[in-house]
C-alpha atoms as a PDB file:
ATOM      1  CA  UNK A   1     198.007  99.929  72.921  1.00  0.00           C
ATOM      2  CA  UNK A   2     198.775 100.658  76.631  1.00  0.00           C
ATOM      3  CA  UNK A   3     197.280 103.729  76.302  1.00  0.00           C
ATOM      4  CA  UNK A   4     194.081 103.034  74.826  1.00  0.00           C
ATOM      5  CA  UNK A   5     193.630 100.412  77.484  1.00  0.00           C
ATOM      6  CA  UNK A   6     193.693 102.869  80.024  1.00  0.00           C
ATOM      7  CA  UNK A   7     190.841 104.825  78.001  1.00  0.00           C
ATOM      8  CA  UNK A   8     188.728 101.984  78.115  1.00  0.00           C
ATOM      9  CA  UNK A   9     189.398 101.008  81.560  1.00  0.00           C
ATOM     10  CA  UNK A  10     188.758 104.626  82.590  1.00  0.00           C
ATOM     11  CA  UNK A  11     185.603 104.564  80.832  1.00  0.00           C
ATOM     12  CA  UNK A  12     184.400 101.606  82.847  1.00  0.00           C
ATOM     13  CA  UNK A  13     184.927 103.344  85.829  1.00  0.00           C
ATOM     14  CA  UNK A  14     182.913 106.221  85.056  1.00  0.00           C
ATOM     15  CA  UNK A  15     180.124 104.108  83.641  1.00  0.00           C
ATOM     16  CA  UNK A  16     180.105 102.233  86.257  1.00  0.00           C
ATOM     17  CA  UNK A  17     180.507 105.332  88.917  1.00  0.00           C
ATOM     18  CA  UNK A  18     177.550 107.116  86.880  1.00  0.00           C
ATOM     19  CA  UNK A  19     175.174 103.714  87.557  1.00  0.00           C
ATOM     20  CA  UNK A  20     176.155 103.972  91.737  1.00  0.00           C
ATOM     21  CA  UNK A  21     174.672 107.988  91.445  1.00  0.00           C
ATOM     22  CA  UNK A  22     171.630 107.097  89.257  1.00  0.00           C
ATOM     23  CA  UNK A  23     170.898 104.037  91.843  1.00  0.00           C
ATOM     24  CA  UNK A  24     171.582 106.632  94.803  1.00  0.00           C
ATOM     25  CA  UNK A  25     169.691 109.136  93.221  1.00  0.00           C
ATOM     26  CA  UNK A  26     166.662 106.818  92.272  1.00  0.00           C
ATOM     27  CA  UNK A  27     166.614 105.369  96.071  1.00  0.00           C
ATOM     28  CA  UNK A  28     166.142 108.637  97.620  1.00  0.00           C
ATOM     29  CA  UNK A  29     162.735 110.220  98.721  1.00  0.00           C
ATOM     30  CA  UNK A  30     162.269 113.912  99.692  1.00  0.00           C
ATOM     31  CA  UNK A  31     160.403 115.871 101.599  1.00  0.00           C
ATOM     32  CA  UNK A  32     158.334 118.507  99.397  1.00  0.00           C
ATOM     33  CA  UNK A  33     158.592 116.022  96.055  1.00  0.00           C
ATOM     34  CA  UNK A  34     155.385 116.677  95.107  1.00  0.00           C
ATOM     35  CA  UNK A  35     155.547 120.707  95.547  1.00  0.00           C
ATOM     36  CA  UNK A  36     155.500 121.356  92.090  1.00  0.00           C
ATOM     37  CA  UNK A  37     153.285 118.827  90.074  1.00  0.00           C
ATOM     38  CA  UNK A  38     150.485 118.447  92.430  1.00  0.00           C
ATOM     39  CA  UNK A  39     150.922 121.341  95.478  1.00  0.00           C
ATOM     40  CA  UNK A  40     147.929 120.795  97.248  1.00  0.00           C
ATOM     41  CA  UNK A  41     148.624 116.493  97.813  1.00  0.00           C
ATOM     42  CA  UNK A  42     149.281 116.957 101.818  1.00  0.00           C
ATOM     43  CA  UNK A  43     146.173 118.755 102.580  1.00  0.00           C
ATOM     44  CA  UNK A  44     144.392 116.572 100.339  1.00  0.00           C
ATOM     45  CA  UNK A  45     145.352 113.948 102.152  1.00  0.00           C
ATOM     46  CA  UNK A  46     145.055 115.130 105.901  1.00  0.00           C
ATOM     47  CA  UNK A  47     141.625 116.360 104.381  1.00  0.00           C
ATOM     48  CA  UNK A  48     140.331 113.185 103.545  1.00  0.00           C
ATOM     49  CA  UNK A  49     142.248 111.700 106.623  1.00  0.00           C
ATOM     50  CA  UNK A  50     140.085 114.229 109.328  1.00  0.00           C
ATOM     51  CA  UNK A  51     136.355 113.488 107.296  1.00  0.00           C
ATOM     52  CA  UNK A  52     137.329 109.728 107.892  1.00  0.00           C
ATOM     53  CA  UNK A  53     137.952 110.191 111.911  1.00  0.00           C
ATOM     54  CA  UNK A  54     134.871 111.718 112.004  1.00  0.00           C
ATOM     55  CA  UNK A  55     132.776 108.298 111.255  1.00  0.00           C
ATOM     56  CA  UNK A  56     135.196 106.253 113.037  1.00  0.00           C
ATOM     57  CA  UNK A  57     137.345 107.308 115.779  1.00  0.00           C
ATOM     58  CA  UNK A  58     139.946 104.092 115.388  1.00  0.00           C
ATOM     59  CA  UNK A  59     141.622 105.543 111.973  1.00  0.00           C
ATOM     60  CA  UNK A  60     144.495 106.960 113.575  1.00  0.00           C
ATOM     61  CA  UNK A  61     145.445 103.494 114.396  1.00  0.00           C
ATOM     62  CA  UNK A  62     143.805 101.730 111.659  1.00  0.00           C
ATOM     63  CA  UNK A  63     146.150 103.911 109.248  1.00  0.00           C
ATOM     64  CA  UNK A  64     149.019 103.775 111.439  1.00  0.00           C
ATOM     65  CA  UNK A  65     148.841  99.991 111.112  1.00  0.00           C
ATOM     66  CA  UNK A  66     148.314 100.120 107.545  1.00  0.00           C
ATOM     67  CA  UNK A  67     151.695 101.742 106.473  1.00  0.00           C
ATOM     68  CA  UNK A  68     153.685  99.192 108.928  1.00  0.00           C
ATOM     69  CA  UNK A  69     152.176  96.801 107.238  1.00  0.00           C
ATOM     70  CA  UNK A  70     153.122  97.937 104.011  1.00  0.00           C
ATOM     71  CA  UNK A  71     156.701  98.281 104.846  1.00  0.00           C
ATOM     72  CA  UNK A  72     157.474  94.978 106.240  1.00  0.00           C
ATOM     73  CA  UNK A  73     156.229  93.334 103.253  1.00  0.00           C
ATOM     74  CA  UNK A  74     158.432  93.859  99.921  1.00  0.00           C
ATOM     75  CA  UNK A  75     158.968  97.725 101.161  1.00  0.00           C
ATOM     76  CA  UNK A  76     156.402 100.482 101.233  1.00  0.00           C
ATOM     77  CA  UNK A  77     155.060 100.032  97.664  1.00  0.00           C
ATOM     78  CA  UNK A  78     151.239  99.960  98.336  1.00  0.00           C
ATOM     79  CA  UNK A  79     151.221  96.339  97.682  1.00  0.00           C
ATOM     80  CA  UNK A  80     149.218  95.451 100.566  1.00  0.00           C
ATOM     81  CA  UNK A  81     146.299  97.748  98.857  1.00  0.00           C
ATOM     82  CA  UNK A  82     145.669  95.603  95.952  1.00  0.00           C
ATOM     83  CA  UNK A  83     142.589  93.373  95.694  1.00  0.00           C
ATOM     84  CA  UNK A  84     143.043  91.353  92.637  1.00  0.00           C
ATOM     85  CA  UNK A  85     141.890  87.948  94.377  1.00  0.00           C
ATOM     86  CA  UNK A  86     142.055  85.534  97.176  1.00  0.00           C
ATOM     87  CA  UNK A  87     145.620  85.582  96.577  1.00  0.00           C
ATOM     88  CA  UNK A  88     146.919  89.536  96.605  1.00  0.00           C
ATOM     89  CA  UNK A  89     148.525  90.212  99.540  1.00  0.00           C
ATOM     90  CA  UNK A  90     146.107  91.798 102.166  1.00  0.00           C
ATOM     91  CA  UNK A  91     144.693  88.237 102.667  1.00  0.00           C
ATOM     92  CA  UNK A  92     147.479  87.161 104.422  1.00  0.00           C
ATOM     93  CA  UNK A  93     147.172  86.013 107.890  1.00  0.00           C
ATOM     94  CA  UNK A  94     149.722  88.453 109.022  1.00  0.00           C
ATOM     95  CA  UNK A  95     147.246  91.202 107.818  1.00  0.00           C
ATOM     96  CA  UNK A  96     144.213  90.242 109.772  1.00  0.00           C
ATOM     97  CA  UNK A  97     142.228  93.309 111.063  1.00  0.00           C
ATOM     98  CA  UNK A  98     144.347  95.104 108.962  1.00  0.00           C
ATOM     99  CA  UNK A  99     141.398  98.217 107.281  1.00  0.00           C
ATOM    100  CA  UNK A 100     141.814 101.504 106.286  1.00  0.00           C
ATOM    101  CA  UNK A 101     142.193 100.832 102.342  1.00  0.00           C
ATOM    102  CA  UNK A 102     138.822 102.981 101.576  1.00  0.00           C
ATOM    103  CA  UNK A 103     140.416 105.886 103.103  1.00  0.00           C
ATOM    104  CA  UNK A 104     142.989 105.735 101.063  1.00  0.00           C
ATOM    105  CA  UNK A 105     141.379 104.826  97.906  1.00  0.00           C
ATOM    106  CA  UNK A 106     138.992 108.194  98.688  1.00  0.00           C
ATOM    107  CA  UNK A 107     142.146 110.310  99.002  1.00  0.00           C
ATOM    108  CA  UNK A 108     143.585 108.571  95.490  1.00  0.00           C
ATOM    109  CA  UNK A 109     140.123 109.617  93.996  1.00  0.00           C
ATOM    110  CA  UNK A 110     140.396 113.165  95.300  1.00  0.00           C
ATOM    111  CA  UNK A 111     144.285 113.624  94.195  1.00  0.00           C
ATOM    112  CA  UNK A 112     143.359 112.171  90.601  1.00  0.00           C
ATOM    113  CA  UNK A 113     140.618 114.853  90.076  1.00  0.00           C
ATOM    114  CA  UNK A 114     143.456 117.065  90.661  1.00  0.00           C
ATOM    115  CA  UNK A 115     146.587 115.948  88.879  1.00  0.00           C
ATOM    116  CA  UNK A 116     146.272 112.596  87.572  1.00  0.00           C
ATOM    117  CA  UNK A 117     148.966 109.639  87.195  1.00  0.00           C
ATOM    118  CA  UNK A 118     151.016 111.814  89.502  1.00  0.00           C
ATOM    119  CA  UNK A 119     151.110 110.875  93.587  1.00  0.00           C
ATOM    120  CA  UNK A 120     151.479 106.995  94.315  1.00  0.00           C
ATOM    121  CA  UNK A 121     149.149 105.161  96.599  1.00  0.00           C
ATOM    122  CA  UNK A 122     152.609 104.152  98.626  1.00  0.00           C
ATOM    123  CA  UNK A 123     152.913 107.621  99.457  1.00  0.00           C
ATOM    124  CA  UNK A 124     149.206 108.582 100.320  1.00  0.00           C
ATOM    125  CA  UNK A 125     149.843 105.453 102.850  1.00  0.00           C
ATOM    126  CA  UNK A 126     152.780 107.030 104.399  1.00  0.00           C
ATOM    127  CA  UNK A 127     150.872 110.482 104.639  1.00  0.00           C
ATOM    128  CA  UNK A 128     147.879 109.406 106.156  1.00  0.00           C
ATOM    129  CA  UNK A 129     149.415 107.869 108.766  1.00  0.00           C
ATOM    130  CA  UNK A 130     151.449 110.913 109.456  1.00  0.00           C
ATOM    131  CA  UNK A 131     147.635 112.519 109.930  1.00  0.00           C
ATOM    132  CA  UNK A 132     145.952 110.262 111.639  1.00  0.00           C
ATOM    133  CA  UNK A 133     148.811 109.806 114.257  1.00  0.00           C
ATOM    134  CA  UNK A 134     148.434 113.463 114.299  1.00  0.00           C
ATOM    135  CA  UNK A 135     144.446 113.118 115.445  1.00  0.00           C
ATOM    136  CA  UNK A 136     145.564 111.406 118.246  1.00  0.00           C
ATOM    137  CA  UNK A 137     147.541 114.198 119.856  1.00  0.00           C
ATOM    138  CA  UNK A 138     150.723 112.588 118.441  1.00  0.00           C
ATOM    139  CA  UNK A 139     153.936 114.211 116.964  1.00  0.00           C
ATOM    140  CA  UNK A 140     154.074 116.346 114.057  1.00  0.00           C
ATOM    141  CA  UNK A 141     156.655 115.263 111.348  1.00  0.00           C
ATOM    142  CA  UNK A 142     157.620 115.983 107.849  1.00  0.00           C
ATOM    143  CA  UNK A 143     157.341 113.136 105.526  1.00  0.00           C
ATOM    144  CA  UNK A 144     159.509 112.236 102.321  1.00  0.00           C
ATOM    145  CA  UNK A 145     157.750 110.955  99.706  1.00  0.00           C
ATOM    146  CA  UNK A 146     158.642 109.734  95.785  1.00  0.00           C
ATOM    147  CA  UNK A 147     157.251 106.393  96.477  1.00  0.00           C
ATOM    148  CA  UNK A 148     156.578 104.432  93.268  1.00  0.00           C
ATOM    149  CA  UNK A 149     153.609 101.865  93.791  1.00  0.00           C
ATOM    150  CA  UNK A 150     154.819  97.776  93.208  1.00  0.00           C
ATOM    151  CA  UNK A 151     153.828  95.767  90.880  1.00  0.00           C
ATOM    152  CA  UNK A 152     153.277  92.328  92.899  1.00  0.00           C
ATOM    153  CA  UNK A 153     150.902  91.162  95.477  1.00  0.00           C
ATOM    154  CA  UNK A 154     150.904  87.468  96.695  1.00  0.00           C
ATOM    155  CA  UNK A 155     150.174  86.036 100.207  1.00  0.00           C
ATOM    156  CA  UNK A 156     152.792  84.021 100.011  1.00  0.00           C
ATOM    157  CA  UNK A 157     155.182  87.353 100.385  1.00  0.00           C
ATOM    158  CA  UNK A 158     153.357  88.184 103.653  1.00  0.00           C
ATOM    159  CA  UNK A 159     154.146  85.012 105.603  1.00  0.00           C
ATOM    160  CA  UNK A 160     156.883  86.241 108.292  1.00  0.00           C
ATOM    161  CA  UNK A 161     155.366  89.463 108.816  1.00  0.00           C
ATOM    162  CA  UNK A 162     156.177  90.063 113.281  1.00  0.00           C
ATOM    163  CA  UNK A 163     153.377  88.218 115.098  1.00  0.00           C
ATOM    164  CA  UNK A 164     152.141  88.420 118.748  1.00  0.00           C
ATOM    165  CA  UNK A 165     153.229  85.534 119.611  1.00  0.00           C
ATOM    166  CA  UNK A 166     157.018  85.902 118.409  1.00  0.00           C
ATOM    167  CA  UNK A 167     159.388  85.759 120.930  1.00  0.00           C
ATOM    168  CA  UNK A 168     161.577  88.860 121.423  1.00  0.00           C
ATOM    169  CA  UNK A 169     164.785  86.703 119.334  1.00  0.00           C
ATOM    170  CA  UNK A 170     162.335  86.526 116.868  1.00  0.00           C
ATOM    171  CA  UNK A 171     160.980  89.894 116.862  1.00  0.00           C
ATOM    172  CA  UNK A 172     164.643  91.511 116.574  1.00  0.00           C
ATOM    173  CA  UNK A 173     165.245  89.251 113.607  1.00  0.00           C
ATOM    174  CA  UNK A 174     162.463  90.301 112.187  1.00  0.00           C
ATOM    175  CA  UNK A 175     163.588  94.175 112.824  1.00  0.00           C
ATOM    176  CA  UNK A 176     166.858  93.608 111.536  1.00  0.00           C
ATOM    177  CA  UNK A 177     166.284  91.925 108.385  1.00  0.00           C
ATOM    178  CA  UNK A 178     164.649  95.551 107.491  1.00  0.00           C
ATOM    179  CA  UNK A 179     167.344  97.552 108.911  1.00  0.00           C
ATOM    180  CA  UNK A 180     165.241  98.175 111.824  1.00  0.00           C
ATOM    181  CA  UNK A 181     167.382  98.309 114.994  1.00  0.00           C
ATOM    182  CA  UNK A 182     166.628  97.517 118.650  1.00  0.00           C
ATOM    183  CA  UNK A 183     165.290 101.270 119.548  1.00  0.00           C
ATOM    184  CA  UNK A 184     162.893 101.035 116.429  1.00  0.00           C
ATOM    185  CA  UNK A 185     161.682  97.689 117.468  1.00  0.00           C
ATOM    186  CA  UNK A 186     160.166  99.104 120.627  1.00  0.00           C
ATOM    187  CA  UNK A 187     159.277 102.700 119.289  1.00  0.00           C
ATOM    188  CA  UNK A 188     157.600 101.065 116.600  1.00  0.00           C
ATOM    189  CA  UNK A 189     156.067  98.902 118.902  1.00  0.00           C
ATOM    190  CA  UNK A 190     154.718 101.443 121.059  1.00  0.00           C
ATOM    191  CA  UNK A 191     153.113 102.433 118.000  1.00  0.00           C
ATOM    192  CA  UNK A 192     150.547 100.326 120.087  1.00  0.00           C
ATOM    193  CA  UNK A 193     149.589 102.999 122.178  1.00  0.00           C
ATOM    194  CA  UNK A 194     146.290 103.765 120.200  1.00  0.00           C
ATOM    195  CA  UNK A 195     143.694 100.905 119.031  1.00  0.00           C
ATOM    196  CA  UNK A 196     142.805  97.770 119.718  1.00  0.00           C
ATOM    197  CA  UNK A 197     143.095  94.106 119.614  1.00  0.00           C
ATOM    198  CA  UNK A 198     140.444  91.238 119.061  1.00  0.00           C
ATOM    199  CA  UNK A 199     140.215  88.564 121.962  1.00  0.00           C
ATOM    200  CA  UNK A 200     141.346  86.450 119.249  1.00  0.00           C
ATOM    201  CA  UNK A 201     144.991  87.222 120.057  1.00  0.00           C
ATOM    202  CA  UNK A 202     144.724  86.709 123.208  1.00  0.00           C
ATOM    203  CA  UNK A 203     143.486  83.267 123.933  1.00  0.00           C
ATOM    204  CA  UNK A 204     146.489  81.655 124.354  1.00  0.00           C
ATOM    205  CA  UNK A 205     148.297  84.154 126.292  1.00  0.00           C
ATOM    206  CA  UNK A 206     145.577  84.307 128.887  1.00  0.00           C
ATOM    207  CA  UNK A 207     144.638  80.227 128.888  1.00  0.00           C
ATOM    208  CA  UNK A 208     147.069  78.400 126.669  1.00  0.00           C
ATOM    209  CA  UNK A 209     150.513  79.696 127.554  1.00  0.00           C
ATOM    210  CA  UNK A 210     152.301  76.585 128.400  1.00  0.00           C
ATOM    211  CA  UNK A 211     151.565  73.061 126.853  1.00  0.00           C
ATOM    212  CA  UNK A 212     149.427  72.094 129.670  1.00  0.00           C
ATOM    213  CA  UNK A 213     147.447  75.425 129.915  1.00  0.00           C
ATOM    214  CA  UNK A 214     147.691  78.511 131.831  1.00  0.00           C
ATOM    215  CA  UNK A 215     148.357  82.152 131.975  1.00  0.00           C
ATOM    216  CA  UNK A 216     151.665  84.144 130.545  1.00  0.00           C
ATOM    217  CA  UNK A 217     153.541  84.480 134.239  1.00  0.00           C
ATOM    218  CA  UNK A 218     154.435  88.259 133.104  1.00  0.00           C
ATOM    219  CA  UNK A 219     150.670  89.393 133.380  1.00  0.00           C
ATOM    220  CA  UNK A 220     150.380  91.269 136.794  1.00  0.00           C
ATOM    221  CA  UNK A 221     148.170  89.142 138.876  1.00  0.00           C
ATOM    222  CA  UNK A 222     145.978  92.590 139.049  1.00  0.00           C
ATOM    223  CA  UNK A 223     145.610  92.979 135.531  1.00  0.00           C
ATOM    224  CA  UNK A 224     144.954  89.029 134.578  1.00  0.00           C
ATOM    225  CA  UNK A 225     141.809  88.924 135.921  1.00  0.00           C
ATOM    226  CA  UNK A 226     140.454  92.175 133.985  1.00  0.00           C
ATOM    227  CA  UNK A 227     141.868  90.711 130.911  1.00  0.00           C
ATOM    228  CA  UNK A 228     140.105  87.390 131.854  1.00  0.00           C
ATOM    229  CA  UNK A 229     136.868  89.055 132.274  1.00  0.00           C
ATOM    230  CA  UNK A 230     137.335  90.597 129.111  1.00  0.00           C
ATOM    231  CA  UNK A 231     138.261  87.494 127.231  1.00  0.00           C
ATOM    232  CA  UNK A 232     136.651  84.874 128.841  1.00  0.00           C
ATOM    233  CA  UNK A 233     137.725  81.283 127.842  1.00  0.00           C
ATOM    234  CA  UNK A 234     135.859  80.296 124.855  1.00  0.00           C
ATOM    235  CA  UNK A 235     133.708  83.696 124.456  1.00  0.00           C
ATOM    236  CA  UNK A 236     133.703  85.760 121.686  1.00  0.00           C
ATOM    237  CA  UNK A 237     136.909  85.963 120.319  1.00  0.00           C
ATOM    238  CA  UNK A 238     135.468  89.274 118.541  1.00  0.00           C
ATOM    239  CA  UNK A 239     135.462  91.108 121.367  1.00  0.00           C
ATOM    240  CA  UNK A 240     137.909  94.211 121.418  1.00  0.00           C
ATOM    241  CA  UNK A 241     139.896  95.862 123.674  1.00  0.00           C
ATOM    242  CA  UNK A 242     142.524  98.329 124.322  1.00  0.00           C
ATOM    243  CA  UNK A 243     145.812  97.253 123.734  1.00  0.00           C
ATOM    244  CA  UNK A 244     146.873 100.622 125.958  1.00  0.00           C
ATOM    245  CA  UNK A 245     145.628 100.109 129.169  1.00  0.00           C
ATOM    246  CA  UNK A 246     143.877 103.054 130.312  1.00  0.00           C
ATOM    247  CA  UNK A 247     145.172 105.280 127.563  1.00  0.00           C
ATOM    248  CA  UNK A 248     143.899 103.753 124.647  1.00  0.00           C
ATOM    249  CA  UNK A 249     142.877 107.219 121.853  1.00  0.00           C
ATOM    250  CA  UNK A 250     145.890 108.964 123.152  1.00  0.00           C
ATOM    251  CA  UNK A 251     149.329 108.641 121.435  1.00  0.00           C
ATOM    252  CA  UNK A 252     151.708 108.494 124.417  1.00  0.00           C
ATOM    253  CA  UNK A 253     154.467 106.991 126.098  1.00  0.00           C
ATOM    254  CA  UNK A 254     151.920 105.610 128.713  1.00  0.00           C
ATOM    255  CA  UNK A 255     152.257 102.072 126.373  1.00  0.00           C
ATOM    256  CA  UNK A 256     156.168 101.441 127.793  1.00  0.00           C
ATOM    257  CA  UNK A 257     154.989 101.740 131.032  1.00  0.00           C
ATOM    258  CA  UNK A 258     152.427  99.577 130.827  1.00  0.00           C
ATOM    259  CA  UNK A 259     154.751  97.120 129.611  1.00  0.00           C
ATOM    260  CA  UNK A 260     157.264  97.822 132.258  1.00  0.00           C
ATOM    261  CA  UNK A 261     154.856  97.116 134.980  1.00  0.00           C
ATOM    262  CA  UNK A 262     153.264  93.863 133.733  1.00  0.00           C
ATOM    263  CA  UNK A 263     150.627  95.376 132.128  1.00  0.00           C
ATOM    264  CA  UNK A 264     150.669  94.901 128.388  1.00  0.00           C
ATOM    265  CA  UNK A 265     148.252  93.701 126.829  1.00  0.00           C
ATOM    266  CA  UNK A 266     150.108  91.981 123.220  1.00  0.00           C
ATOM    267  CA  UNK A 267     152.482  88.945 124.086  1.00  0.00           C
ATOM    268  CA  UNK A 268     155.035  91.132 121.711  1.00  0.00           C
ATOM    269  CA  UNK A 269     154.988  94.026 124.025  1.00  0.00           C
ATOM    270  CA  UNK A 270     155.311  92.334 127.024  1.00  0.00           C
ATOM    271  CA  UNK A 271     158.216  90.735 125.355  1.00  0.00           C
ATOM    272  CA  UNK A 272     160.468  94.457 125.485  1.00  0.00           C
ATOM    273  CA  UNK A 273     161.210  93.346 128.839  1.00  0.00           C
ATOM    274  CA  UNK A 274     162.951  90.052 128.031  1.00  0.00           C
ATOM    275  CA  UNK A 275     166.414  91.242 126.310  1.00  0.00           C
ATOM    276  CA  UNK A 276     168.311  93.713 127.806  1.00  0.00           C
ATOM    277  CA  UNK A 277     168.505  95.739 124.834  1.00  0.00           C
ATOM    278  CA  UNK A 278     164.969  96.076 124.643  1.00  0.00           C
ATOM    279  CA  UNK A 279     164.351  96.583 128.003  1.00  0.00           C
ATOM    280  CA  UNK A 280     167.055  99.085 127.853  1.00  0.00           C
ATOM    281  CA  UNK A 281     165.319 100.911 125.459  1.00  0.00           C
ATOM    282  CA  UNK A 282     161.981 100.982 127.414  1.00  0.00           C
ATOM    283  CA  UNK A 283     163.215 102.387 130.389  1.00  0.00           C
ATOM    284  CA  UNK A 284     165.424 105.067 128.818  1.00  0.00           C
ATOM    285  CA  UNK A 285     162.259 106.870 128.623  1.00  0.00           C
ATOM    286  CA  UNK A 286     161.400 107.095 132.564  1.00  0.00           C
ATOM    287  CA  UNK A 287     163.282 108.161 135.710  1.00  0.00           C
ATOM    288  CA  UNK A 288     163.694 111.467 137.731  1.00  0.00           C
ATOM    289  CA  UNK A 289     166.902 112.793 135.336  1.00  0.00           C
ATOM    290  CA  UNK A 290     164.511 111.854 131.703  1.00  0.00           C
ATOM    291  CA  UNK A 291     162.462 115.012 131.963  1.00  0.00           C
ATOM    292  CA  UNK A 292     166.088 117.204 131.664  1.00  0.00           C
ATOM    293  CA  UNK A 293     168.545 114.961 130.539  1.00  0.00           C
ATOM    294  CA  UNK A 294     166.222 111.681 129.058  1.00  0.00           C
ATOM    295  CA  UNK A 295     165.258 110.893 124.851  1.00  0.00           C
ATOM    296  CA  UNK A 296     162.337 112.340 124.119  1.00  0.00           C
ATOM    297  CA  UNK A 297     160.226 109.271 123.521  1.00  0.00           C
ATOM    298  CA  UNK A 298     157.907 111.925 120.306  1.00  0.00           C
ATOM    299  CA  UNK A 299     161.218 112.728 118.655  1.00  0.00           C
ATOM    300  CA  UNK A 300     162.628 109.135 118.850  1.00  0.00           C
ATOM    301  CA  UNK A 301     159.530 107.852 117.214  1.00  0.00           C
ATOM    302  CA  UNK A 302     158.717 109.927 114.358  1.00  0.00           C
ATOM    303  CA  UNK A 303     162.875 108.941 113.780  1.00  0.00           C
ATOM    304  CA  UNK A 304     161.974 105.591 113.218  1.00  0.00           C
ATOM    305  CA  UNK A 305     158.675 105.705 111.674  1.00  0.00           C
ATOM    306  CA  UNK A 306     160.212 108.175 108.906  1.00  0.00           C
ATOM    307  CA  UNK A 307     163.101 105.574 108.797  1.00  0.00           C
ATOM    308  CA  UNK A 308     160.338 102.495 108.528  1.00  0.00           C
ATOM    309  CA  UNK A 309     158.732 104.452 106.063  1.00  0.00           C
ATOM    310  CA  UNK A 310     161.946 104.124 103.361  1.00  0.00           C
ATOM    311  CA  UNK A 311     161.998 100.649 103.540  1.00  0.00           C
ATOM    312  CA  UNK A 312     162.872  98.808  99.917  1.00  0.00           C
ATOM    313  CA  UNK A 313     161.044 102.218  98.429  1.00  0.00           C
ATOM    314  CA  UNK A 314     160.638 102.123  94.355  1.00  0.00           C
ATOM    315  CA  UNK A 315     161.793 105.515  92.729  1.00  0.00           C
ATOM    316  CA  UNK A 316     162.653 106.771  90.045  1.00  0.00           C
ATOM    317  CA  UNK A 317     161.445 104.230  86.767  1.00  0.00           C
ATOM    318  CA  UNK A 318     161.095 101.883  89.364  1.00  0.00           C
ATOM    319  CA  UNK A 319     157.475 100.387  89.750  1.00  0.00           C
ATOM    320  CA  UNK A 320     154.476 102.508  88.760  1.00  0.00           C
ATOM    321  CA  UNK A 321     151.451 105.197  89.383  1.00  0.00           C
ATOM    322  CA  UNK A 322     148.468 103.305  90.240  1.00  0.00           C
ATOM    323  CA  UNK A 323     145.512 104.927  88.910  1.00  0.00           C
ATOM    324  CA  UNK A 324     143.448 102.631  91.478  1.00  0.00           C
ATOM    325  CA  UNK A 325     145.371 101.262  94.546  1.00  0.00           C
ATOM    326  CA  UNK A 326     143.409  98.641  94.603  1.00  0.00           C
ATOM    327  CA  UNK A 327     144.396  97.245  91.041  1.00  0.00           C
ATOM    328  CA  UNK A 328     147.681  97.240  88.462  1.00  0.00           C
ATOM    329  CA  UNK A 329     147.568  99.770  85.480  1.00  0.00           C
END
């Protein structure tokens, strides 16, 4: 009697040690996953990625924004590329000026032609980000792929995506309900170093900062009145700008200076500077000794945009192969 109990107990523990490798197993992407059922899916991609730059110069960061918003929002599943109705998820406030889905879609269409039901939309995001950052004289980096796409889409899932207008308590909650530490916070951040930002976002930093009106005391009084020109009080809220100042095509570090000197142009940014972890982070990446002994700012980010980029992934069975990322199967 003993000894069949032992039997069965010892066959519990292997079922159940089996189930913790298949969920390990299933969780992990790869680099190279696609190698052998569709080669040719990275230069597909970067293809697709390179004819899109050449009608509009803003796709590095229009992708680059794309797969960060992905991630934040049930992991990066493609869910934000659905369009099933006023209620799938890229209609979310928290996506607004969020674009790049026909690039995408066009590199879905061109992978299909060549092995169909095969590379997810989630991973085409991830890619073409890689590429366009790439465009913009930023770092080269592998990326591990094995994404399956999600199969729900709702605003509702979308409502505490980070905002400009967080505060930097808020922000790092934000981070670390994703895993997302300090460092990524502002690497991710200074994802911000390409594109730009409606006038929209900044109305209330420039005019409505405190309850009885005003301007956000950690604009440099030489760069308030440019942004002020830019965004005048009740103009077009439209209008774009930079959010790099003065190197706004160029993937650089030039972004965390800007913010260390009073001249960022996001509320968010200019928030780095207001926790000492942050601000620790920031200025890691400047000083006489950084050049020999500093973090390189290239390597630290592609870290933790690869790291963003396996956020709540679906492998495995998990999820599906969109044959459209705009719509279910």
């Amino acid at each position: 009697m003993v000894s069949k109990l032992v039997q069965v107990i010892m066959a519990l523990v292997l079922i159940l040690i089996f189930s913790v490798f298949i969920g390990v197993s299933q969780a992990q992407v790869r680099v190279g996953f696609y190698s052998e059922t569709c080669p040719d899916v990275e230069s597909t991609v970067r293809e697709t990625v390179q004819d899109a730059a050449l009608s509009n110069p803003n796709i590095p960061a229009v992708l680059l924004r794309l797969h960060f918003h992905d991630c934040f929002v049930q992991g990066c599943d493609g869910s934000i590329l659905i369009d099933n109705g006023p209620d799938a998820e890229k209609h979310a406030f928290g996506h607004q000026g969020v674009g790049g889905y026909e690039v995408i879609e066009m590199a879905k269409a061109n992978l299909e032609s060549q092995c169909p039901g095969v590379v997810s939309c989630a991973d085409i995001v991830a890619l073409a980000a890689r590429d366009a950052l790439a465009l913009a004289n930023g770092p080269a980096y592998e990326v591990p792929t094995g994404r399956r796409d999600g199969l729900v889409s709702s605003t509702s899932l979308a409502a505490d995506m980070p905002d400009v207008s967080d505060s930097i308590q808020k922000l790092k909650s934000k981070f670390f309900d994703k895993s997302l530490s300090e460092k990524d916070l502002v690497l991710l951040s200074a994802a911000h170093t390409i594109g730009t930002t409606a006038c929209f976002f900044m109305t209330d930093r420039l005019y409505n900062f405190f309850p009885g009106g005003g301007s956000d005391p950690s604009i440099s009084s030489e760069f308030l009145p440019e942004l002020k020109a830019k965004c005048p009080q009740n103009g077009d809220v439209n209008v774009r700008l930079p959010i790099d100042h003065g190197s706004g095509e160029t993937f650089d570090k030039n972004i965390l200076e800007n913010i260390r000197g009073g001249f960022a142009v996001l509320q968010s940014d200019a928030s780095l500077t207001q926790d000492e972890a942050t601000k620790n982070v920031v200025d890691s990446y400047f000083g006489s000794l950084n050049i020999l002994f500093g973090p390189s700012f290239n390597d630290d980010f592609v870290e933790s945009i690869v790291k963003m980029g396996q956020i709540g992934v679906l492998t495995g069975s998990q999820g599906e192969i969109r044959r459209a990322c705009g719509a279910f199967n």
